[in-house]
Every structure is written in C-alpha cells, then in structure tokens.
PDB file of N, CA and C in Angstrom:
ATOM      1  N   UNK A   1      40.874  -6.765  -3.910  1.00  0.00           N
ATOM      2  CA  UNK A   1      41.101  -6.505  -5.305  1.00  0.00           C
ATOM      3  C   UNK A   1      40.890  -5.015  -5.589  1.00  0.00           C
ATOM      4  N   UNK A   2      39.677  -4.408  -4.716  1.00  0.00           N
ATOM      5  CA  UNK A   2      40.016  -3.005  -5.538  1.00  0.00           C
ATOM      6  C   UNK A   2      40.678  -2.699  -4.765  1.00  0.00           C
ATOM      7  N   UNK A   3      41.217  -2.729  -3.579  1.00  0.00           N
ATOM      8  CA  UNK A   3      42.392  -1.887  -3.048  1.00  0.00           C
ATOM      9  C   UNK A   3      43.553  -1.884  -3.770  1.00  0.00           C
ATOM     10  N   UNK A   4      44.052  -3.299  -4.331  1.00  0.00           N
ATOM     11  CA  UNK A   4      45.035  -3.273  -5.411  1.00  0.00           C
ATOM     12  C   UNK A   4      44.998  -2.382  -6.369  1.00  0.00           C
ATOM     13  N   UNK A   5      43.553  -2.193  -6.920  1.00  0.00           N
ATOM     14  CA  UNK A   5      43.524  -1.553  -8.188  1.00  0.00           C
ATOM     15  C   UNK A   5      43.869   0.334  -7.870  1.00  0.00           C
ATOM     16  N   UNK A   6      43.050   0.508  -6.632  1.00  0.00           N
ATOM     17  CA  UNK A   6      42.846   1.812  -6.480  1.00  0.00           C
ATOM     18  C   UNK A   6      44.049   2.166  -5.816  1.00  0.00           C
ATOM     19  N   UNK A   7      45.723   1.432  -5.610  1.00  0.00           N
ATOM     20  CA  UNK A   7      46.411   1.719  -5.000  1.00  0.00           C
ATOM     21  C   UNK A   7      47.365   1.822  -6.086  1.00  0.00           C
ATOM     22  N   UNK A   8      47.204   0.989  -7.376  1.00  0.00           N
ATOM     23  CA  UNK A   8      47.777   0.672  -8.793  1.00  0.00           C
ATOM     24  C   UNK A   8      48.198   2.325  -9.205  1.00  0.00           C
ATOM     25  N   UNK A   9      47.737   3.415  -9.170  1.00  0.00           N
ATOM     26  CA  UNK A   9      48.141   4.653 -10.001  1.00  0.00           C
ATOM     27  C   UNK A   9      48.420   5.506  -9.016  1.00  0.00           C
ATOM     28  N   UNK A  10      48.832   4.924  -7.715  1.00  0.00           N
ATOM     29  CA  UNK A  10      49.547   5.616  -6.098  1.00  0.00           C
ATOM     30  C   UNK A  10      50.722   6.523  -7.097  1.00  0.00           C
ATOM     31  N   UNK A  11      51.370   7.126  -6.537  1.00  0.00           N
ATOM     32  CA  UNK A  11      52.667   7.671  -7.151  1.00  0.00           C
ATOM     33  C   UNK A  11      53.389   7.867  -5.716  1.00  0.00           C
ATOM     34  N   UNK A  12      53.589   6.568  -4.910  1.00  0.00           N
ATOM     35  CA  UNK A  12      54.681   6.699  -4.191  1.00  0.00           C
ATOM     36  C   UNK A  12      55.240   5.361  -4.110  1.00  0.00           C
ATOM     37  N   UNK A  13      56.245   5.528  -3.668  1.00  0.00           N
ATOM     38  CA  UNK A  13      57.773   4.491  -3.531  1.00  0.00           C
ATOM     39  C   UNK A  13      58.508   3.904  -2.382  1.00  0.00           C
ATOM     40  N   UNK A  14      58.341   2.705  -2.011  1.00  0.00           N
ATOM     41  CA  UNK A  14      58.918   2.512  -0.839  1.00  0.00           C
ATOM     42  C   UNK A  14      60.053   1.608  -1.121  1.00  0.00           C
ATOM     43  N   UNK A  15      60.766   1.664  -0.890  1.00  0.00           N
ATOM     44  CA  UNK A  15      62.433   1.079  -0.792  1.00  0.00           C
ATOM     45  C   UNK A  15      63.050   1.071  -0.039  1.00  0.00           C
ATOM     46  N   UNK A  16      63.333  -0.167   0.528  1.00  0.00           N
ATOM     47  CA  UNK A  16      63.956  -0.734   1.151  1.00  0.00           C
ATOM     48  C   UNK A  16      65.601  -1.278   0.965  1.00  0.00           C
ATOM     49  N   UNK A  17      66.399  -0.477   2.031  1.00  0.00           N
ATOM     50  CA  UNK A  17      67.938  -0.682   1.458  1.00  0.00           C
ATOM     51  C   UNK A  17      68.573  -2.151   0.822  1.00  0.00           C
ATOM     52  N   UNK A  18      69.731  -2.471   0.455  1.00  0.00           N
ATOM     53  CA  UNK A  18      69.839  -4.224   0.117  1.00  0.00           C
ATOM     54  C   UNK A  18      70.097  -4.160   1.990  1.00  0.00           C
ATOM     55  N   UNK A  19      71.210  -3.163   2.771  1.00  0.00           N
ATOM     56  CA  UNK A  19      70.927  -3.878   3.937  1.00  0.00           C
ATOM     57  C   UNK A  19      70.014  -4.031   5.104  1.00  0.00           C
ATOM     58  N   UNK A  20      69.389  -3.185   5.004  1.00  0.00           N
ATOM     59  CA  UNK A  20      68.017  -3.064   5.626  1.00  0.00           C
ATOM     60  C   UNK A  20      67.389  -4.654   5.470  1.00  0.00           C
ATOM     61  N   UNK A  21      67.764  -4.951   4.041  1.00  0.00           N
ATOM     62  CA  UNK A  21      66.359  -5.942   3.205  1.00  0.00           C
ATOM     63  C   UNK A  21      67.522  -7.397   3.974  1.00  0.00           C
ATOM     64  N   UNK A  22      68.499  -7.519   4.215  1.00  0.00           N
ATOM     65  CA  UNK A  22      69.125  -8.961   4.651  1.00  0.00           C
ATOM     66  C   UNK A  22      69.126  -8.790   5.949  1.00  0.00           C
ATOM     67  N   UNK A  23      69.168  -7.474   6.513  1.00  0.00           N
ATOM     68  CA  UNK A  23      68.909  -7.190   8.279  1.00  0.00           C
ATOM     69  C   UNK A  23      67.312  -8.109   8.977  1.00  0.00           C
ATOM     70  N   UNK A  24      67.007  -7.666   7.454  1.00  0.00           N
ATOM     71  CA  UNK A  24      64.984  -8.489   8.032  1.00  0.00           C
ATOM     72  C   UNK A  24      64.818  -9.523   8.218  1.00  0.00           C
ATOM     73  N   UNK A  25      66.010 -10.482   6.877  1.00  0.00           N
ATOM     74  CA  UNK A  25      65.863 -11.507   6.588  1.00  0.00           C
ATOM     75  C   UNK A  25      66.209 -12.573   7.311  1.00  0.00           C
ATOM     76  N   UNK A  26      67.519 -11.871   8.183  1.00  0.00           N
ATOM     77  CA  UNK A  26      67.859 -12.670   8.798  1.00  0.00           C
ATOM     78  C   UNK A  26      67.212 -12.919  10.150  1.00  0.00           C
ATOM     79  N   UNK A  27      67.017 -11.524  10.544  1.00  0.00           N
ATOM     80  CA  UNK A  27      66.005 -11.466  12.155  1.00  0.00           C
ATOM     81  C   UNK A  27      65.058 -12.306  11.964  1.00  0.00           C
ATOM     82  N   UNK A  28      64.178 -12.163  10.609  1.00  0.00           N
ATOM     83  CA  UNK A  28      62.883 -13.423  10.516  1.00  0.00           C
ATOM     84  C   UNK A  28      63.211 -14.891  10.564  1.00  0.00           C
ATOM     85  N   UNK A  29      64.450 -15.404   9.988  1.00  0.00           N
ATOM     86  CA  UNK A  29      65.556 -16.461   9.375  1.00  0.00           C
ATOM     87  C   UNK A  29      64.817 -16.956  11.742  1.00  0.00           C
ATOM     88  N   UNK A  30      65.765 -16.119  12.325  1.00  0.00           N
ATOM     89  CA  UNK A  30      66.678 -15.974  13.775  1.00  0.00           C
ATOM     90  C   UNK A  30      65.142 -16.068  14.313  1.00  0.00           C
ATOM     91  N   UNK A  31      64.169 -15.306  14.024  1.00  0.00           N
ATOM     92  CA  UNK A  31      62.568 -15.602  14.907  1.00  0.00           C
ATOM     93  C   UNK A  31      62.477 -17.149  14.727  1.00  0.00           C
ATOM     94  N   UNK A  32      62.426 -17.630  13.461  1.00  0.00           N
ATOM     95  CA  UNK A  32      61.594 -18.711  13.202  1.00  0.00           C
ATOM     96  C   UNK A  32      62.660 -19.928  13.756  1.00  0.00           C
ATOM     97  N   UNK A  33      63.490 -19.599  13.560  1.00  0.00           N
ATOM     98  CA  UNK A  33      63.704 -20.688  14.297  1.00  0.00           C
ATOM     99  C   UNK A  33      64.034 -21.119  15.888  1.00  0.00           C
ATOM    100  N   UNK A  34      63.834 -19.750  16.473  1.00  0.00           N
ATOM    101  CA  UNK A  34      63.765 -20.111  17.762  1.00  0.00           C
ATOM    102  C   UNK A  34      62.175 -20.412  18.453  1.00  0.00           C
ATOM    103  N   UNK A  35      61.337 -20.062  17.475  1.00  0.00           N
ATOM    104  CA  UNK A  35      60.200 -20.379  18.330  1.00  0.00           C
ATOM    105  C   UNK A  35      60.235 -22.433  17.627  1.00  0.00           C
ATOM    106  N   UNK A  36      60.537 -22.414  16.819  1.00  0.00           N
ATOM    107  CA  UNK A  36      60.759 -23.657  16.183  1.00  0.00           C
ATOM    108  C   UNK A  36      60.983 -24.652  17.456  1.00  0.00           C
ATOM    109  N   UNK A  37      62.668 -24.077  18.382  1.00  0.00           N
ATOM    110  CA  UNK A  37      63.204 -24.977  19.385  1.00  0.00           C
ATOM    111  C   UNK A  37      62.746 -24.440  20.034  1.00  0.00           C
ATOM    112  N   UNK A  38      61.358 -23.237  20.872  1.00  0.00           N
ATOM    113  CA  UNK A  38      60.991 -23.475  21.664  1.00  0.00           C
ATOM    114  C   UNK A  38      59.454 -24.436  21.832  1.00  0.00           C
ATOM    115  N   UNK A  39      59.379 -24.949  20.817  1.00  0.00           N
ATOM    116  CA  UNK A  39      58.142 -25.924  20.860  1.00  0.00           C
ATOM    117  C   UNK A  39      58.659 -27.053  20.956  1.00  0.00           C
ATOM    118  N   UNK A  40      60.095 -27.724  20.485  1.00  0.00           N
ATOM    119  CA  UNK A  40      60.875 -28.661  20.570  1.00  0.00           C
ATOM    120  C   UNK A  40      61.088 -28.639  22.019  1.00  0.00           C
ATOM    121  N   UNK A  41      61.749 -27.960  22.582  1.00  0.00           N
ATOM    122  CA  UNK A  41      61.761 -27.804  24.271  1.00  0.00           C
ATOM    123  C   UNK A  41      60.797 -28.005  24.956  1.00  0.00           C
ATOM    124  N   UNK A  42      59.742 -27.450  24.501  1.00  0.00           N
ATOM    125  CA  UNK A  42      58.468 -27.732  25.387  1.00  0.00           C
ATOM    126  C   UNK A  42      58.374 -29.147  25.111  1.00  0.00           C
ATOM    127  N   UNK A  43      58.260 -29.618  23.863  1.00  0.00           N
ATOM    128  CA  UNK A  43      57.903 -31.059  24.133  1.00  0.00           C
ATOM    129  C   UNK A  43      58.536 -32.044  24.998  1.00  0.00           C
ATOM    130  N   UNK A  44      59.750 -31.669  24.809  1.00  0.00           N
ATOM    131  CA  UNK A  44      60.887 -32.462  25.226  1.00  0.00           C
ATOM    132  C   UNK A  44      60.765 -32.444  26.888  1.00  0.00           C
ATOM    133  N   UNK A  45      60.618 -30.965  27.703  1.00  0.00           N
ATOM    134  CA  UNK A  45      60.182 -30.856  28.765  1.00  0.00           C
ATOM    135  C   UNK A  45      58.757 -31.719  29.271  1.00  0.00           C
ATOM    136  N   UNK A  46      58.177 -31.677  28.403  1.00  0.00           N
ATOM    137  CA  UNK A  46      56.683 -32.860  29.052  1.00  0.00           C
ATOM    138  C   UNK A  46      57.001 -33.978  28.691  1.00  0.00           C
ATOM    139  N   UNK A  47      58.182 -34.389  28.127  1.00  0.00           N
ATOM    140  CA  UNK A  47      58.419 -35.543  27.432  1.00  0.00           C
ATOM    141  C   UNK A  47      57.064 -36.473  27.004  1.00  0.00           C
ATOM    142  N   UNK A  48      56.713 -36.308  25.585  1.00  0.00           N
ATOM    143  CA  UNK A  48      56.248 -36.161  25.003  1.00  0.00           C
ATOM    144  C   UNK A  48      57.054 -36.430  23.107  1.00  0.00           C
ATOM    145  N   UNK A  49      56.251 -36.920  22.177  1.00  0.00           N
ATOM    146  CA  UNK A  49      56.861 -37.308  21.111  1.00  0.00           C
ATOM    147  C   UNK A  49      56.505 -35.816  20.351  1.00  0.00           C
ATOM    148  N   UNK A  50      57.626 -35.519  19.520  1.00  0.00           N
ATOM    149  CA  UNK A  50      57.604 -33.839  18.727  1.00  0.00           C
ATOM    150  C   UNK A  50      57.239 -34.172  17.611  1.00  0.00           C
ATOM    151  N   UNK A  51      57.441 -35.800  17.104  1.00  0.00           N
ATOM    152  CA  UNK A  51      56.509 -36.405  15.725  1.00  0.00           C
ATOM    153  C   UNK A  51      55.034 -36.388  15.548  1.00  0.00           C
ATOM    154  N   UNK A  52      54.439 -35.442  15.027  1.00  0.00           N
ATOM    155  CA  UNK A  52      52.781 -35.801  15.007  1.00  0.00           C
ATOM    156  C   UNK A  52      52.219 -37.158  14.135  1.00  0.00           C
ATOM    157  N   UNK A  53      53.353 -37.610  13.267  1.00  0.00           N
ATOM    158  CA  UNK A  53      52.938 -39.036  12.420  1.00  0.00           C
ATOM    159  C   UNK A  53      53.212 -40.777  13.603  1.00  0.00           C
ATOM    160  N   UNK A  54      53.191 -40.209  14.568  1.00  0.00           N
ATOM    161  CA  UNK A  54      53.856 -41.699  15.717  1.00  0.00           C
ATOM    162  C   UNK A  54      53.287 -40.934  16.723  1.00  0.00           C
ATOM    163  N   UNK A  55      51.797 -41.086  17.015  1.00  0.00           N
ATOM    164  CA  UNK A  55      51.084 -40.316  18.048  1.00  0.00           C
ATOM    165  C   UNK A  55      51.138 -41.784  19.333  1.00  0.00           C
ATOM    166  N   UNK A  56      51.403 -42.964  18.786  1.00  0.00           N
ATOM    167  CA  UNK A  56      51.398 -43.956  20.014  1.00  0.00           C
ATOM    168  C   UNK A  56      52.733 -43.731  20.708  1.00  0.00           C
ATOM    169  N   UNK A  57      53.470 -43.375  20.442  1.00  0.00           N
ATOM    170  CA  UNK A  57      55.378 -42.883  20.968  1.00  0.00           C
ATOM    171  C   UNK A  57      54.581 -41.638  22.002  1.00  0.00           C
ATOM    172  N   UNK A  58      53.717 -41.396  22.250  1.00  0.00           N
ATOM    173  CA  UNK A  58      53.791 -39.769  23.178  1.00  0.00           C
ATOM    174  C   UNK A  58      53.041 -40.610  24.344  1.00  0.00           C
ATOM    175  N   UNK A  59      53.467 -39.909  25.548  1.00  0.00           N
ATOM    176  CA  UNK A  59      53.048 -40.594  26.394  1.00  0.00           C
ATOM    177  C   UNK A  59      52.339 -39.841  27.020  1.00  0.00           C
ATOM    178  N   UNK A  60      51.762 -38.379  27.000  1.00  0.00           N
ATOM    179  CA  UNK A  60      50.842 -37.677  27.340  1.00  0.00           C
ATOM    180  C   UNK A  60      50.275 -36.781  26.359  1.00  0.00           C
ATOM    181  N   UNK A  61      49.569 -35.822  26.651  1.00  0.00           N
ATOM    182  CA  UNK A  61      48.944 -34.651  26.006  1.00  0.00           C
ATOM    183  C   UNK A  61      49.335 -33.595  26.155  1.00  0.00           C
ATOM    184  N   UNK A  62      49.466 -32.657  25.421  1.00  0.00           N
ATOM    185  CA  UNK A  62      49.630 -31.466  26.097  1.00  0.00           C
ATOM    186  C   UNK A  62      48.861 -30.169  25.622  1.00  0.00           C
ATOM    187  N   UNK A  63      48.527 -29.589  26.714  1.00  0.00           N
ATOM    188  CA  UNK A  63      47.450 -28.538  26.245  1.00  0.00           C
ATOM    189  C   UNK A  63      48.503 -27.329  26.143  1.00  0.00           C
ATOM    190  N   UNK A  64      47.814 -26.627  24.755  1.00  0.00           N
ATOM    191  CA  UNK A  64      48.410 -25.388  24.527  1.00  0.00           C
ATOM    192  C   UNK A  64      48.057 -24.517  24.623  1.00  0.00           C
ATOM    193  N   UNK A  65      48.000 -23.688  25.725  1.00  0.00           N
ATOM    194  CA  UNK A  65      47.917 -22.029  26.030  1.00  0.00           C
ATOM    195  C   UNK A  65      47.837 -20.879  25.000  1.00  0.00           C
ATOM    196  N   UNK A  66      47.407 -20.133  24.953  1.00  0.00           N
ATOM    197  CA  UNK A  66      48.057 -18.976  24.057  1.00  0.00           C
ATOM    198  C   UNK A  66      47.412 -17.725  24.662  1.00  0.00           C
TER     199      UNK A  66
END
C-alpha cells in the first residue's frame, strides 16, 4: 500500500503499443495452453485419470517433480 501511494505522484508513463499489447496476449493465450496439454500428456503417458473429481478411475499416482 505505500508503495502504491508513494508511486501515485511518479511522473512517468509506460505504454505499451495496441500491437505490442495483442503480441503478449497471445504468446500468454499460446504459453497457457501448452503447458495445459503438457500435463494432459503426462497424464495420459502414465495413464492415469486427468479428472481430479473420479480419483477411483486412476490407476496409479504420480509424483510431481519440479
């Protein structure tokens, strides 16, 4: 909160082009959904259920790395 405040009477400007601003949107759009199908893949590779509400449908575990 005070960073907000003490940043509130800044006098600078950042702007971002319109295409710059749909270039982002879409790369983020294009990230998310590939890590999306790569957790779908992984499951599918351990075969394994990608539903967390039907945990008796999975027929193993799988541990996640990071």
């Amino acid at each position: 909160m005070l960073g907000m405040y003490l940043v509130s009477d800044a006098e600078f400007t950042f702007e971002i082009t319109r295409t710059l601003n749909f270039k982002l949107f879409v790369l983020v759009i294009l990230l998310g959904v590939a890590i999306a199908l790569a957790g779908v893949i992984s499951f599918r590779k351990a075969s394994t259920t990608v539903n967390p509400l039907k945990p008796e449908t999975a027929s193993s575990l799988e541990r996640v790395d990071l």
